[in-house]
C-alpha atoms as a PDB file:
ATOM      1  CA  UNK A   1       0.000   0.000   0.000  1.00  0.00           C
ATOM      2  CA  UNK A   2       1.370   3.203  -1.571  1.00  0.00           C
ATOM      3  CA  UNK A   3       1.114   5.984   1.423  1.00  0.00           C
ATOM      4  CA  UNK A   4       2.569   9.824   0.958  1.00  0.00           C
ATOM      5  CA  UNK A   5       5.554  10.379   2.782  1.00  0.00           C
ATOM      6  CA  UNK A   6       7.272  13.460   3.712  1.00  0.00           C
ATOM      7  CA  UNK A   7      10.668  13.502   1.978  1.00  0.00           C
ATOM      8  CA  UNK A   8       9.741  10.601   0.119  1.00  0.00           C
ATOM      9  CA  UNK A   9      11.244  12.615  -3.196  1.00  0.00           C
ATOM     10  CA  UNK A  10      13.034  15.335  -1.004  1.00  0.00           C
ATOM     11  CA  UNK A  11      11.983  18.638   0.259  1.00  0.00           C
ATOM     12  CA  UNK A  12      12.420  20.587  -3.029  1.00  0.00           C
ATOM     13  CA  UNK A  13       9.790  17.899  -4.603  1.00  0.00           C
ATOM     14  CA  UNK A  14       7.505  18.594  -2.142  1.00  0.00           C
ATOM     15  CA  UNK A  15       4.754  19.591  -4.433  1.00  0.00           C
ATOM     16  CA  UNK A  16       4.569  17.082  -7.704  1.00  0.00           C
ATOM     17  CA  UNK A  17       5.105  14.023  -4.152  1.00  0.00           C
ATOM     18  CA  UNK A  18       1.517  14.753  -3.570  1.00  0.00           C
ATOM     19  CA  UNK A  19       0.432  15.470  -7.016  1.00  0.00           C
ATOM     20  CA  UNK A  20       1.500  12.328  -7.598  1.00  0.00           C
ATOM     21  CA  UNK A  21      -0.132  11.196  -4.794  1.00  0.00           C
ATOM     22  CA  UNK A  22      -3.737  12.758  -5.936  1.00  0.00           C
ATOM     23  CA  UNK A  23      -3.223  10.908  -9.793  1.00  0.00           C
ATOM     24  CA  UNK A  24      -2.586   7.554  -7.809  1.00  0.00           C
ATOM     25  CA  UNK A  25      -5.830   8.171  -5.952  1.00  0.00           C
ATOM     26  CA  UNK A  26      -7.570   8.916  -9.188  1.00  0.00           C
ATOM     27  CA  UNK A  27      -6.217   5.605 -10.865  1.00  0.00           C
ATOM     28  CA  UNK A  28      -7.429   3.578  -7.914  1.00  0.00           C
ATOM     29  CA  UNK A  29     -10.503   5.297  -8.416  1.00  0.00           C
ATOM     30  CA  UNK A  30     -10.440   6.811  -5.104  1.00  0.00           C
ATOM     31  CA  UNK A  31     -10.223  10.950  -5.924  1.00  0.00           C
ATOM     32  CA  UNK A  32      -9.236  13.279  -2.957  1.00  0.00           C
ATOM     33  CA  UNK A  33     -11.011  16.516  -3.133  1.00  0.00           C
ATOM     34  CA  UNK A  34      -8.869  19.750  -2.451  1.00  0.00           C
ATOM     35  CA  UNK A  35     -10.428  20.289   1.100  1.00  0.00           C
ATOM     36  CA  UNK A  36      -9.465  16.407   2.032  1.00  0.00           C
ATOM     37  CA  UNK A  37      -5.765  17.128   0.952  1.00  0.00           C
ATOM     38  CA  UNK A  38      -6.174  20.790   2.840  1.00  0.00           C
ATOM     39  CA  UNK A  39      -7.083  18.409   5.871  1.00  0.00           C
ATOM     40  CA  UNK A  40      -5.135  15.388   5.586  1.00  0.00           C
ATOM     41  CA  UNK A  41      -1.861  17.529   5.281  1.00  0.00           C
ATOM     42  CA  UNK A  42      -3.349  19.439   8.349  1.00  0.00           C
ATOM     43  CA  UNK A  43      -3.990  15.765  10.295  1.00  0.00           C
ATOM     44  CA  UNK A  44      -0.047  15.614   9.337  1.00  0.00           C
ATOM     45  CA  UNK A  45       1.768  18.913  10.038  1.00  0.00           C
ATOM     46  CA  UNK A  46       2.925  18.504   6.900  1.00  0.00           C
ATOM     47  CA  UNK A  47       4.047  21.788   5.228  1.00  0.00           C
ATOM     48  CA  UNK A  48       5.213  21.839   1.525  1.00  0.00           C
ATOM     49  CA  UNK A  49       8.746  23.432   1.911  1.00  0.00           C
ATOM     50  CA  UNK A  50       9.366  23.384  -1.859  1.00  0.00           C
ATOM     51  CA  UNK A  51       8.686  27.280  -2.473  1.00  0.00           C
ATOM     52  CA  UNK A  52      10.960  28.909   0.301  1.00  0.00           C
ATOM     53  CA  UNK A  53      13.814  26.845  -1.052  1.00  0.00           C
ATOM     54  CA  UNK A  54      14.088  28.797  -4.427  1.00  0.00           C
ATOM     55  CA  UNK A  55      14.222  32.902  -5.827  1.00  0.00           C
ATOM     56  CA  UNK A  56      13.682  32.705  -9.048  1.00  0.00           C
ATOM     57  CA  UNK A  57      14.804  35.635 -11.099  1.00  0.00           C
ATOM     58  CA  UNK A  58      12.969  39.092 -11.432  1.00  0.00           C
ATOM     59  CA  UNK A  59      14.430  40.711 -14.480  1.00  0.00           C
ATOM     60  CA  UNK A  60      13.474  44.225 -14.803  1.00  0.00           C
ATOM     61  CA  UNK A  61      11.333  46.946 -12.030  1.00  0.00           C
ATOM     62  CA  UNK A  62       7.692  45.751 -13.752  1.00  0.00           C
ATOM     63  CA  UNK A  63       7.768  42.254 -13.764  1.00  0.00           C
ATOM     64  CA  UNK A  64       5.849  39.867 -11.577  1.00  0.00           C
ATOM     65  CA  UNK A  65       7.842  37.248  -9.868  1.00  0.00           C
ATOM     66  CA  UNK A  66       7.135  33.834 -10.718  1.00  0.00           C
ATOM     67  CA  UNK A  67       4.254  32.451  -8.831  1.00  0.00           C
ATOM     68  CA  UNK A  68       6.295  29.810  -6.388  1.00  0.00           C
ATOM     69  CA  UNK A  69       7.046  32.991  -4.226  1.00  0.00           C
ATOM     70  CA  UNK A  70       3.865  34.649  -4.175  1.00  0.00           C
ATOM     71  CA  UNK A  71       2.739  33.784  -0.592  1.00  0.00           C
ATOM     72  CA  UNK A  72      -1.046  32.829   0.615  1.00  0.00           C
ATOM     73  CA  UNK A  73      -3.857  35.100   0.830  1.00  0.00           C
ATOM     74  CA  UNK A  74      -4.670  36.707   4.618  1.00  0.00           C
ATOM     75  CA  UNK A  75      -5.728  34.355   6.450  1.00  0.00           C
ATOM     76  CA  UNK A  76      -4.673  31.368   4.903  1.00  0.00           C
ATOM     77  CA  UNK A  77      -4.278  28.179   6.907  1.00  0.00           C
ATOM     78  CA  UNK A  78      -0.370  26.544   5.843  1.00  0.00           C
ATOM     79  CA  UNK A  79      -2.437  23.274   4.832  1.00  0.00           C
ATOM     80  CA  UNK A  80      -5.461  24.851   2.451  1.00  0.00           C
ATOM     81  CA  UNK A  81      -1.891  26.743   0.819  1.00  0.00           C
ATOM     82  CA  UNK A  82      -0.144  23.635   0.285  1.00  0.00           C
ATOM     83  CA  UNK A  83      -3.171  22.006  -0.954  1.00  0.00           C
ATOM     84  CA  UNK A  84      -3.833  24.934  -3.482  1.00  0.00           C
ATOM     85  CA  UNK A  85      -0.025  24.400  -4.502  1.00  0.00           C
ATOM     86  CA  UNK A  86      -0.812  20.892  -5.501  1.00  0.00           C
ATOM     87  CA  UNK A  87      -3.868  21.220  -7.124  1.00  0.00           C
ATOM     88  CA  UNK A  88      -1.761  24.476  -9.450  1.00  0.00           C
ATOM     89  CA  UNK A  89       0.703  22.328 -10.254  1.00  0.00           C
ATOM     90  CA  UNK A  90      -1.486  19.386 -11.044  1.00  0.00           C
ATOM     91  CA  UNK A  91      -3.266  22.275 -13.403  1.00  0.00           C
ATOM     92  CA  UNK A  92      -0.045  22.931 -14.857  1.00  0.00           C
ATOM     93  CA  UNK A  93       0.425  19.479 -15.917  1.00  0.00           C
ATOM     94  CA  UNK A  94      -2.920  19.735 -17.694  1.00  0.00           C
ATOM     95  CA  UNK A  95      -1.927  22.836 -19.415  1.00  0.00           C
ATOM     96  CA  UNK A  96       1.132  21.782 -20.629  1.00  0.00           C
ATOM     97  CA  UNK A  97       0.738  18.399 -21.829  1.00  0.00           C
ATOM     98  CA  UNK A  98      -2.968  19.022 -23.205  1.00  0.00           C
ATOM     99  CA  UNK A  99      -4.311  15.787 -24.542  1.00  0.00           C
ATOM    100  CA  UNK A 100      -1.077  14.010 -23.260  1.00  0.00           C
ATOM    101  CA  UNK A 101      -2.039  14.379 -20.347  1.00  0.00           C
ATOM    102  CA  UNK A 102      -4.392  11.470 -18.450  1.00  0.00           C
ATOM    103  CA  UNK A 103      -6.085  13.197 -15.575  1.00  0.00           C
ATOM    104  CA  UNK A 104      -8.458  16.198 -15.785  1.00  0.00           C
ATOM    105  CA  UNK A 105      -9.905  18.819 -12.599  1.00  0.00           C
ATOM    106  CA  UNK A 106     -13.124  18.439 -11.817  1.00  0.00           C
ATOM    107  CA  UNK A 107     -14.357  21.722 -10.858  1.00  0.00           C
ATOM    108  CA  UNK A 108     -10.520  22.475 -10.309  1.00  0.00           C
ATOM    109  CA  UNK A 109     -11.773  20.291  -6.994  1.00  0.00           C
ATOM    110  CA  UNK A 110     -10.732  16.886  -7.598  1.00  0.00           C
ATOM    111  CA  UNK A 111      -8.661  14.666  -9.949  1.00  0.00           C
ATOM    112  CA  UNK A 112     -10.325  12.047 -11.795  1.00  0.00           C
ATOM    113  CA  UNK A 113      -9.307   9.844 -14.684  1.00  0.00           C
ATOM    114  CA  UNK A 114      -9.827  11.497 -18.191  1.00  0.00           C
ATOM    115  CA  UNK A 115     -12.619   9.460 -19.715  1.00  0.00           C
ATOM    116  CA  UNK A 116     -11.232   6.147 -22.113  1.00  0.00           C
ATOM    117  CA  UNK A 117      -7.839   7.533 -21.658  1.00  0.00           C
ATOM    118  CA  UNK A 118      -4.892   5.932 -23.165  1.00  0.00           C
ATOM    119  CA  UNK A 119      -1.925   8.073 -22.326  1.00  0.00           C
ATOM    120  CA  UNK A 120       0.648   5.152 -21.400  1.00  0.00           C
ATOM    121  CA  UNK A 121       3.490   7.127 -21.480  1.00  0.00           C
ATOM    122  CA  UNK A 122       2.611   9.582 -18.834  1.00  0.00           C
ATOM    123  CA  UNK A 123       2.087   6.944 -16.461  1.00  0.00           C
ATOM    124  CA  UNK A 124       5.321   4.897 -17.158  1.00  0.00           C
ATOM    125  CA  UNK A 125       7.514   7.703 -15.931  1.00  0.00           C
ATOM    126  CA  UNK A 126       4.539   8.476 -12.853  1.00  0.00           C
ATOM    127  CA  UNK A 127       5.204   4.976 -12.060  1.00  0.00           C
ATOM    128  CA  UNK A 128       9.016   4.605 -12.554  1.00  0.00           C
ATOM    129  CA  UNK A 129       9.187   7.283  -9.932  1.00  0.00           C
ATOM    130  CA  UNK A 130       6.778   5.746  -7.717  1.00  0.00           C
ATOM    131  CA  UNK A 131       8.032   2.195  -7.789  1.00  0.00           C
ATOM    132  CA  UNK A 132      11.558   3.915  -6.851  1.00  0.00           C
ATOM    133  CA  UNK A 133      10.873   5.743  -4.001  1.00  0.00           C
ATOM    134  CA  UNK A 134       8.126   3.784  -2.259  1.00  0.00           C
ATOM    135  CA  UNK A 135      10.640   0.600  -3.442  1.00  0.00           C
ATOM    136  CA  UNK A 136       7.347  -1.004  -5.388  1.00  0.00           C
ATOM    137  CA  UNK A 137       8.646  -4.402  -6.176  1.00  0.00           C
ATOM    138  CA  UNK A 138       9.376  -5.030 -10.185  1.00  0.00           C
ATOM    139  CA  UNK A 139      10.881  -7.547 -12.612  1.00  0.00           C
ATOM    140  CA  UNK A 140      13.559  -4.455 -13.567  1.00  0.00           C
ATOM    141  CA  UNK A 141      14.501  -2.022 -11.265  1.00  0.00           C
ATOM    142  CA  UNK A 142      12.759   1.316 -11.769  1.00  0.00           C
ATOM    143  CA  UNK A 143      16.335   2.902 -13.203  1.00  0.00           C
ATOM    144  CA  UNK A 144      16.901   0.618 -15.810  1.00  0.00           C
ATOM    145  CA  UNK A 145      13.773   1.211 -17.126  1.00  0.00           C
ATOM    146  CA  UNK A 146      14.078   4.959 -16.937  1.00  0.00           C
ATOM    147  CA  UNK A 147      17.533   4.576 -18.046  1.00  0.00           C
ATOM    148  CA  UNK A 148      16.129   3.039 -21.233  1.00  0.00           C
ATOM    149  CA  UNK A 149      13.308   5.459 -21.173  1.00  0.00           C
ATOM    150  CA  UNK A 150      15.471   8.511 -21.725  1.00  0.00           C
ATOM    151  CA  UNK A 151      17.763   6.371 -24.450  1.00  0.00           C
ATOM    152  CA  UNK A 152      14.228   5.867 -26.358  1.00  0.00           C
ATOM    153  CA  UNK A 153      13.006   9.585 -25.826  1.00  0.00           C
ATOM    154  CA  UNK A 154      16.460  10.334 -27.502  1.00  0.00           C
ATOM    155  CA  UNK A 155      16.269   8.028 -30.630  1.00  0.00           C
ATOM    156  CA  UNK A 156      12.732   9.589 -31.140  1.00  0.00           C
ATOM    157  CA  UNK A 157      13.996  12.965 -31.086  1.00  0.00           C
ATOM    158  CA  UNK A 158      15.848  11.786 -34.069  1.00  0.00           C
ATOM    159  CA  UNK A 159      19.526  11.207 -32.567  1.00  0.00           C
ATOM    160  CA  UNK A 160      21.279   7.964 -32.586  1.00  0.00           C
ATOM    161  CA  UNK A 161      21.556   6.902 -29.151  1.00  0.00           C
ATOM    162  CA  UNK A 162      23.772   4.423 -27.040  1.00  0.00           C
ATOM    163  CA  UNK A 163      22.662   3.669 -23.668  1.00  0.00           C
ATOM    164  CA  UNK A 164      25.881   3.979 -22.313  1.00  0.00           C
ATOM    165  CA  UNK A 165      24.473   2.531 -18.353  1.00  0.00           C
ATOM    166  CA  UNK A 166      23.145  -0.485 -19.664  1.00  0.00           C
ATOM    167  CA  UNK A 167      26.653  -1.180 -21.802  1.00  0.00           C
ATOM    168  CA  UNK A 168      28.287  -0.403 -18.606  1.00  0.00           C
ATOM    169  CA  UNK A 169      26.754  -3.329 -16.743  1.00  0.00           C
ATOM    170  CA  UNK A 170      27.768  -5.710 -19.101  1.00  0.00           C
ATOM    171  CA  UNK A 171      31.355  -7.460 -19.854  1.00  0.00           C
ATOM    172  CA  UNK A 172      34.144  -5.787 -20.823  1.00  0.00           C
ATOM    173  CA  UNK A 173      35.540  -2.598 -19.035  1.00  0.00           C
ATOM    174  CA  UNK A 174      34.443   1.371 -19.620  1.00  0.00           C
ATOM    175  CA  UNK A 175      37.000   1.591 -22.671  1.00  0.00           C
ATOM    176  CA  UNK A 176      34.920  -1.343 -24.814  1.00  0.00           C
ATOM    177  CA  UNK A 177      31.841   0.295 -24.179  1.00  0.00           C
ATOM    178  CA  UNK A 178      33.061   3.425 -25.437  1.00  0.00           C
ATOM    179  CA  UNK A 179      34.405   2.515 -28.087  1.00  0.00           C
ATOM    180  CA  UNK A 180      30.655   0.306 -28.926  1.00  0.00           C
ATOM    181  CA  UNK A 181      29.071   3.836 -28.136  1.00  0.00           C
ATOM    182  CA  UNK A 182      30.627   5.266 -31.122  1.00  0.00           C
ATOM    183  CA  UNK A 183      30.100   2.928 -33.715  1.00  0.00           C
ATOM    184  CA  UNK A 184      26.508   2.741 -32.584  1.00  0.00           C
ATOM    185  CA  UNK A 185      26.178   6.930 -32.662  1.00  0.00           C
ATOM    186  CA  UNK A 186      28.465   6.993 -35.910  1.00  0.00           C
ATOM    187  CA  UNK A 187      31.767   8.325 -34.282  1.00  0.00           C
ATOM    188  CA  UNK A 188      35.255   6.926 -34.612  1.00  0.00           C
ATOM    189  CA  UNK A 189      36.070   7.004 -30.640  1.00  0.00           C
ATOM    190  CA  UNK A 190      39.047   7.193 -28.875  1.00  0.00           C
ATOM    191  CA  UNK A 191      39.061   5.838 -24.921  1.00  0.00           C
ATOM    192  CA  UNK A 192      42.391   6.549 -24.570  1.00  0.00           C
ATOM    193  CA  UNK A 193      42.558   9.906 -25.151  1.00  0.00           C
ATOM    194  CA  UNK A 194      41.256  11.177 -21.950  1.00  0.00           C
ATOM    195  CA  UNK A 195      41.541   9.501 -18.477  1.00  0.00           C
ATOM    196  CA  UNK A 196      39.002   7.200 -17.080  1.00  0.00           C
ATOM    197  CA  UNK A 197      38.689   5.485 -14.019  1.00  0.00           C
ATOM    198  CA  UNK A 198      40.222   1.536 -14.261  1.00  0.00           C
ATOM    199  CA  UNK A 199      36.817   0.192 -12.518  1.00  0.00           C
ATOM    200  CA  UNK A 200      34.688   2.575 -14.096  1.00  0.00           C
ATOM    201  CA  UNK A 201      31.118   1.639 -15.138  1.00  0.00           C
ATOM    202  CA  UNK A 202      30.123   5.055 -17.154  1.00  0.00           C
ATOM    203  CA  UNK A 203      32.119   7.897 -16.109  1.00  0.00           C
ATOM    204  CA  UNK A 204      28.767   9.977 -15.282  1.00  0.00           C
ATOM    205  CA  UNK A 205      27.342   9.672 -18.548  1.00  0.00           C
ATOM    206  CA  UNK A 206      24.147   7.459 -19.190  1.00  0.00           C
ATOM    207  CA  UNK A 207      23.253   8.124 -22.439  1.00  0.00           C
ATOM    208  CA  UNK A 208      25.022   9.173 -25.140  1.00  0.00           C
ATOM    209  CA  UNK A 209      23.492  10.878 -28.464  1.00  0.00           C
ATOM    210  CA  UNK A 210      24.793  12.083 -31.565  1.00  0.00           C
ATOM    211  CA  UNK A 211      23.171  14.259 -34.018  1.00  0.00           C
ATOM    212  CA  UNK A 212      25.185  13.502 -37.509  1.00  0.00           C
ATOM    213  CA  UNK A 213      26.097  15.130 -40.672  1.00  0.00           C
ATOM    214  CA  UNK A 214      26.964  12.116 -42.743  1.00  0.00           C
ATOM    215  CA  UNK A 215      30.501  11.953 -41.973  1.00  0.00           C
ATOM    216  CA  UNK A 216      33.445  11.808 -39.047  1.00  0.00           C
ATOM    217  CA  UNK A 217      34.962  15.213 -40.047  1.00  0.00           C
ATOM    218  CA  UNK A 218      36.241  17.130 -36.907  1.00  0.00           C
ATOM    219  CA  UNK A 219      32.824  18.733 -35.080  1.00  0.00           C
ATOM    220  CA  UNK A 220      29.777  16.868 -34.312  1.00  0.00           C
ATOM    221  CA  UNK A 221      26.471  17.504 -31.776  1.00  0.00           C
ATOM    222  CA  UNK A 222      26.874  15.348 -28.943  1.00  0.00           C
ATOM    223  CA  UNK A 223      24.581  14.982 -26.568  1.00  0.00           C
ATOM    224  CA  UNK A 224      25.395  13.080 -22.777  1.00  0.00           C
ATOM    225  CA  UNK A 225      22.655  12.817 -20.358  1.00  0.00           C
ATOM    226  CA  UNK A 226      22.602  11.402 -16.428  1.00  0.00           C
ATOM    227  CA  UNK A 227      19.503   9.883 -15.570  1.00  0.00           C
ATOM    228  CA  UNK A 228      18.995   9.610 -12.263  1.00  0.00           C
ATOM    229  CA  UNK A 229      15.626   8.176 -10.126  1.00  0.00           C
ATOM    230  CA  UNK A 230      17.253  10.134  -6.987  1.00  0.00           C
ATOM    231  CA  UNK A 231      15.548  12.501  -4.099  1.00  0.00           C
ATOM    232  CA  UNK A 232      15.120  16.219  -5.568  1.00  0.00           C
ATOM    233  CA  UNK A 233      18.283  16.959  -3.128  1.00  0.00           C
ATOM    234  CA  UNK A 234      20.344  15.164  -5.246  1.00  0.00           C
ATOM    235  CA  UNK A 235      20.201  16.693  -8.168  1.00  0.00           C
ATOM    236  CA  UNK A 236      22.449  19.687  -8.130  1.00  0.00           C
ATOM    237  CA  UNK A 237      25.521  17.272  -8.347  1.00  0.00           C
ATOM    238  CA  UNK A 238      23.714  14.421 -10.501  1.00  0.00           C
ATOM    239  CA  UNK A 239      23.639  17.555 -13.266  1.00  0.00           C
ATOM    240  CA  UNK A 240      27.426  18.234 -13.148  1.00  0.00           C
ATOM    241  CA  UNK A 241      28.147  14.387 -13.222  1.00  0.00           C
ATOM    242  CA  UNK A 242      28.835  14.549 -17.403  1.00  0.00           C
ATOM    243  CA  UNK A 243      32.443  15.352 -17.833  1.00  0.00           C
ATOM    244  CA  UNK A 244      32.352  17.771 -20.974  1.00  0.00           C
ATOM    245  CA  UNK A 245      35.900  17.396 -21.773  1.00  0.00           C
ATOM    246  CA  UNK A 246      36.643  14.174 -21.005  1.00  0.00           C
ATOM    247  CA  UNK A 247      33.713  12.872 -23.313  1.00  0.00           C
ATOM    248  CA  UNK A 248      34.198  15.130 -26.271  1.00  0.00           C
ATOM    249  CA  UNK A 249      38.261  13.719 -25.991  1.00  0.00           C
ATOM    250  CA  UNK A 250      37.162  10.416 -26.199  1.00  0.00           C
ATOM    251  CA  UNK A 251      34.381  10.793 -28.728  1.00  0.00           C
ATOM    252  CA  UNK A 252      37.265  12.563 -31.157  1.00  0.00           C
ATOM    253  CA  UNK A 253      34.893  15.479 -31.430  1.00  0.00           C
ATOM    254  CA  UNK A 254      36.299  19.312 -31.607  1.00  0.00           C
ATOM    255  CA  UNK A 255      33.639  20.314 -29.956  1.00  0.00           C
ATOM    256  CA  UNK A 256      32.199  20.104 -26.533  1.00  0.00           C
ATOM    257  CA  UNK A 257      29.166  17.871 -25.746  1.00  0.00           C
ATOM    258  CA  UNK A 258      26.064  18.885 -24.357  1.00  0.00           C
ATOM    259  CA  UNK A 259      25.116  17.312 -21.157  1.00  0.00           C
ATOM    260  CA  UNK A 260      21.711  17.333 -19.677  1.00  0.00           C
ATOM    261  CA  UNK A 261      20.059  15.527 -16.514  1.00  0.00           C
ATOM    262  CA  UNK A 262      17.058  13.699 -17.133  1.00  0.00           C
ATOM    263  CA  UNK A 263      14.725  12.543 -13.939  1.00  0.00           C
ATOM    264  CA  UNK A 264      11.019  10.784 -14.334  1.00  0.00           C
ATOM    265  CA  UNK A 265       9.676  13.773 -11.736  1.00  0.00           C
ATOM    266  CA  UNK A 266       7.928  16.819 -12.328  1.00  0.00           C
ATOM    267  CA  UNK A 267      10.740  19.265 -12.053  1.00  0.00           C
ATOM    268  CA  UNK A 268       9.082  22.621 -10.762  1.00  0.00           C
ATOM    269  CA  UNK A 269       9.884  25.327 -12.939  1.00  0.00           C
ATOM    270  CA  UNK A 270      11.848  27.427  -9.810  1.00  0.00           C
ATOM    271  CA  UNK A 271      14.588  24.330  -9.649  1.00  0.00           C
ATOM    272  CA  UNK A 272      14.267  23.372 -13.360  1.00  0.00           C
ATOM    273  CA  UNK A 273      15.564  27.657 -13.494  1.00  0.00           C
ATOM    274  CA  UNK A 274      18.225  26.824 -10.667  1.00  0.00           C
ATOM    275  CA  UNK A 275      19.710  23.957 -12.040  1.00  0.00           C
ATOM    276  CA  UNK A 276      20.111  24.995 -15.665  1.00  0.00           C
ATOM    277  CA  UNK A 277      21.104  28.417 -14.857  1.00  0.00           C
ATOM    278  CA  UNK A 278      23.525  27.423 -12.711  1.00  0.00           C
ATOM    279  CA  UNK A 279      24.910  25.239 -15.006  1.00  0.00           C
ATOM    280  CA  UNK A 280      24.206  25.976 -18.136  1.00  0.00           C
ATOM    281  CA  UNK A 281      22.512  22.145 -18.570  1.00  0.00           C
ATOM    282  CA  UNK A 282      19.225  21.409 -19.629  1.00  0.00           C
ATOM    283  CA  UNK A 283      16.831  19.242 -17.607  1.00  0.00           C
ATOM    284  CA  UNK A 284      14.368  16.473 -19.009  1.00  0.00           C
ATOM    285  CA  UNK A 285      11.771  16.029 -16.397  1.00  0.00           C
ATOM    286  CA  UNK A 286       8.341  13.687 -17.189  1.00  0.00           C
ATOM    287  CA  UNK A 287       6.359  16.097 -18.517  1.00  0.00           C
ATOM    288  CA  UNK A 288       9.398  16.370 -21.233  1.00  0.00           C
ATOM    289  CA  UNK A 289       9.922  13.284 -21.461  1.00  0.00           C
ATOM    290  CA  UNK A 290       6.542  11.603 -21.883  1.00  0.00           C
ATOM    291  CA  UNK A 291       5.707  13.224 -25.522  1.00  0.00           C
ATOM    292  CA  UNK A 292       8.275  10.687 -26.679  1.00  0.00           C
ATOM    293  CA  UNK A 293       7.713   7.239 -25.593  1.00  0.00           C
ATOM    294  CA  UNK A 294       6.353   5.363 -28.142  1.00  0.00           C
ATOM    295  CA  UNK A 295       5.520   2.077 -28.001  1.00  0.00           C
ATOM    296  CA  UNK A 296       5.344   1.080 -23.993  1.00  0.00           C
ATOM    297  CA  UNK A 297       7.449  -1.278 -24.023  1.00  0.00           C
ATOM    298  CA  UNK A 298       7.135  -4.250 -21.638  1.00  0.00           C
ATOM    299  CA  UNK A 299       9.189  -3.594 -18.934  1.00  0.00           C
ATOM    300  CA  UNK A 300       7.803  -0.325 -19.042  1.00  0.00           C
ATOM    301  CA  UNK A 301       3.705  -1.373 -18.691  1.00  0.00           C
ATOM    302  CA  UNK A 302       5.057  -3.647 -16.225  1.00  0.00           C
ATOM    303  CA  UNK A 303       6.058  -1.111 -13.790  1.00  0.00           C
ATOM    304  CA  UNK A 304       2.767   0.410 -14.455  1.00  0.00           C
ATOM    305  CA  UNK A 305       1.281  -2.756 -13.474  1.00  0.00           C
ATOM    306  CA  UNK A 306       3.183  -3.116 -10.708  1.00  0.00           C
ATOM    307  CA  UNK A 307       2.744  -0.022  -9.410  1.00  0.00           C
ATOM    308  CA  UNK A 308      -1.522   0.318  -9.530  1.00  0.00           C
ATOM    309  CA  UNK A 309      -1.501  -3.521  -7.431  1.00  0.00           C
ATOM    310  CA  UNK A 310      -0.136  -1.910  -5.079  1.00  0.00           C
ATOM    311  CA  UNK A 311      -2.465  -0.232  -4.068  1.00  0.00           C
ATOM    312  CA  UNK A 312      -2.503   3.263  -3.168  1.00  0.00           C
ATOM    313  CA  UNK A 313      -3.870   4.661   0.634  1.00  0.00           C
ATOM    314  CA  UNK A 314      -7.028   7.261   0.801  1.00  0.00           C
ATOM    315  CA  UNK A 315      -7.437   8.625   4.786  1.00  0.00           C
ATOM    316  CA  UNK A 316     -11.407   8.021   4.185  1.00  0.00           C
ATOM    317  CA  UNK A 317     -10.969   4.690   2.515  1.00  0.00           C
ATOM    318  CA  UNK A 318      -7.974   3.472   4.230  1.00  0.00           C
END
């Protein structure tokens, strides 16, 4: 039985935790109205800490800062706030991913199934990150899958794409998959030319991605992406994990990769600006993500499986 839990995905993931929660409820057929959540995060002293732990930018004298740090009306009991926090970002979700998207508000109330809804992919990643953190039981760990996840998101973006974690579990040492990395991508590569650890299993890098011209002249796109299933806390270094220079080196590119951190979460828009700011690295998050899964694959409805018999806890319903 699936029950929220503070820190469950860290403090900065407050939020999407228990509107994750809410779309589990709505599977199970069980919806929690936003006066229930208002009352059953009252029950718990449980206060969403996930907007005092970012400032996101204000840019010039007339513009409105970004709605994380607008603070409750007068008045406002912490728990209805957090509960309208959830149910905004659970509207968010609807706005951005449109028909993608497998849940609707009723009444901006209560979250409900969309009618004869098919949207697979949206759940796979809801449940990868599920099954992780509440340690769901599955025939493939919840990373692999997401780990294969982001290497099929890639390939349907239109890059060739090694999946550089799986490669690194298998025989042979870091240098053989490397060089089976570049004649899957199309690049002549070179493990040698930049250190690596003897007893290394990927160097940082999960997935590797090359966007090709036709040819193994001197500059090509590369792409290098950590995927993690990790707490929100963990993130800031999971980000700088891609060595830049060490992977263009060994790639025999002139130019410097991209590298990118991919997570199945919700990444609220104040930390998705903190962590690519501060970095200058992009972040794939679920609602990325999920336009580009396509087919489910089996390991992939089997988490989704796995994760809806488990059943998920309502405080009415037990």
């Amino acid at each position: 039985m699936i029950e929220p839990r503070k820190d469950a995905y860290g403090a900065e993931a407050d939020s999407t935790h228990l509107a994750d929660y809410l779309e589990l409820l709505a599977i199970a057929d069980r919806p929690m109205r936003r006066a229930e959540l208002a009352d059953y995060l009252d029950d718990l002293k449980w206060t969403i800490r996930s907007r005092e732990l970012y400032h996101a930018a204000v840019t010039g004298p007339d513009e409105e800062p970004y709605e994380d740090d607008v603070e409750g009306g007068p008045g406002m009991s912490p728990a209805t706030e957090a509960s309208d926090r959830v149910f905004e970002l659970l509207a968010d979700r609807a706005e951005l991913l449109g028909d993608l998207y497998p849940f609707e508000l009723a009444d901006g109330r209560t979250v409900r199934r969309t009618p004869e809804a098919q949207h697979d992919a949206y759940l796979v990643l809801l449940a990868i990150t599920v099954a992780h953190h509440y340690d769901v039981a599955t025939g493939t760990p919840a990373e692999r899958v997401f780990e294969a996840v982001v290497a099929q998101a890639m390939r349907a973006r239109g890059l060739r794409t090694f999946n550089m974690a799986d490669a690194g579990r298998g025989p042979g040492d870091f240098r053989d998959a490397v060089e089976a990395a570049g004649r899957e991508i199309g690049l002549v590569a070179a493990p040698d030319a930049a250190p690596s650890r003897t007893h290394a299993n990927e160097e940082g890098v999960d997935t590797v991605s090359h966007l090709g011209w036709g040819d193994t002249r001197p500059g090509h796109w590369i792409f290098i992406g950590q995927a993690t299933c990790g707490q929100s806390g963990s993130w800031q270094g999971k980000i700088q994990e891609p060595w830049q220079d060490q992977w263009q080196l060994m790639l025999g590119s002139s130019i410097r990769p991209s590298a990118y951190l991919a997570v199945p979460h919700h990444v609220e828009t104040a930390q998705m600006m903190h962590l690519s700011t501060g970095t200058s690295r992009l972040v794939l998050d679920r609602l990325r993500l999920c336009r580009h899964i396509d087919p489910v694959t089996r390991p992939q409805q089997e988490m989704i499986d796995a994760v809806v018999a488990e059943g998920v806890y309502h405080p009415r319903y037990g």
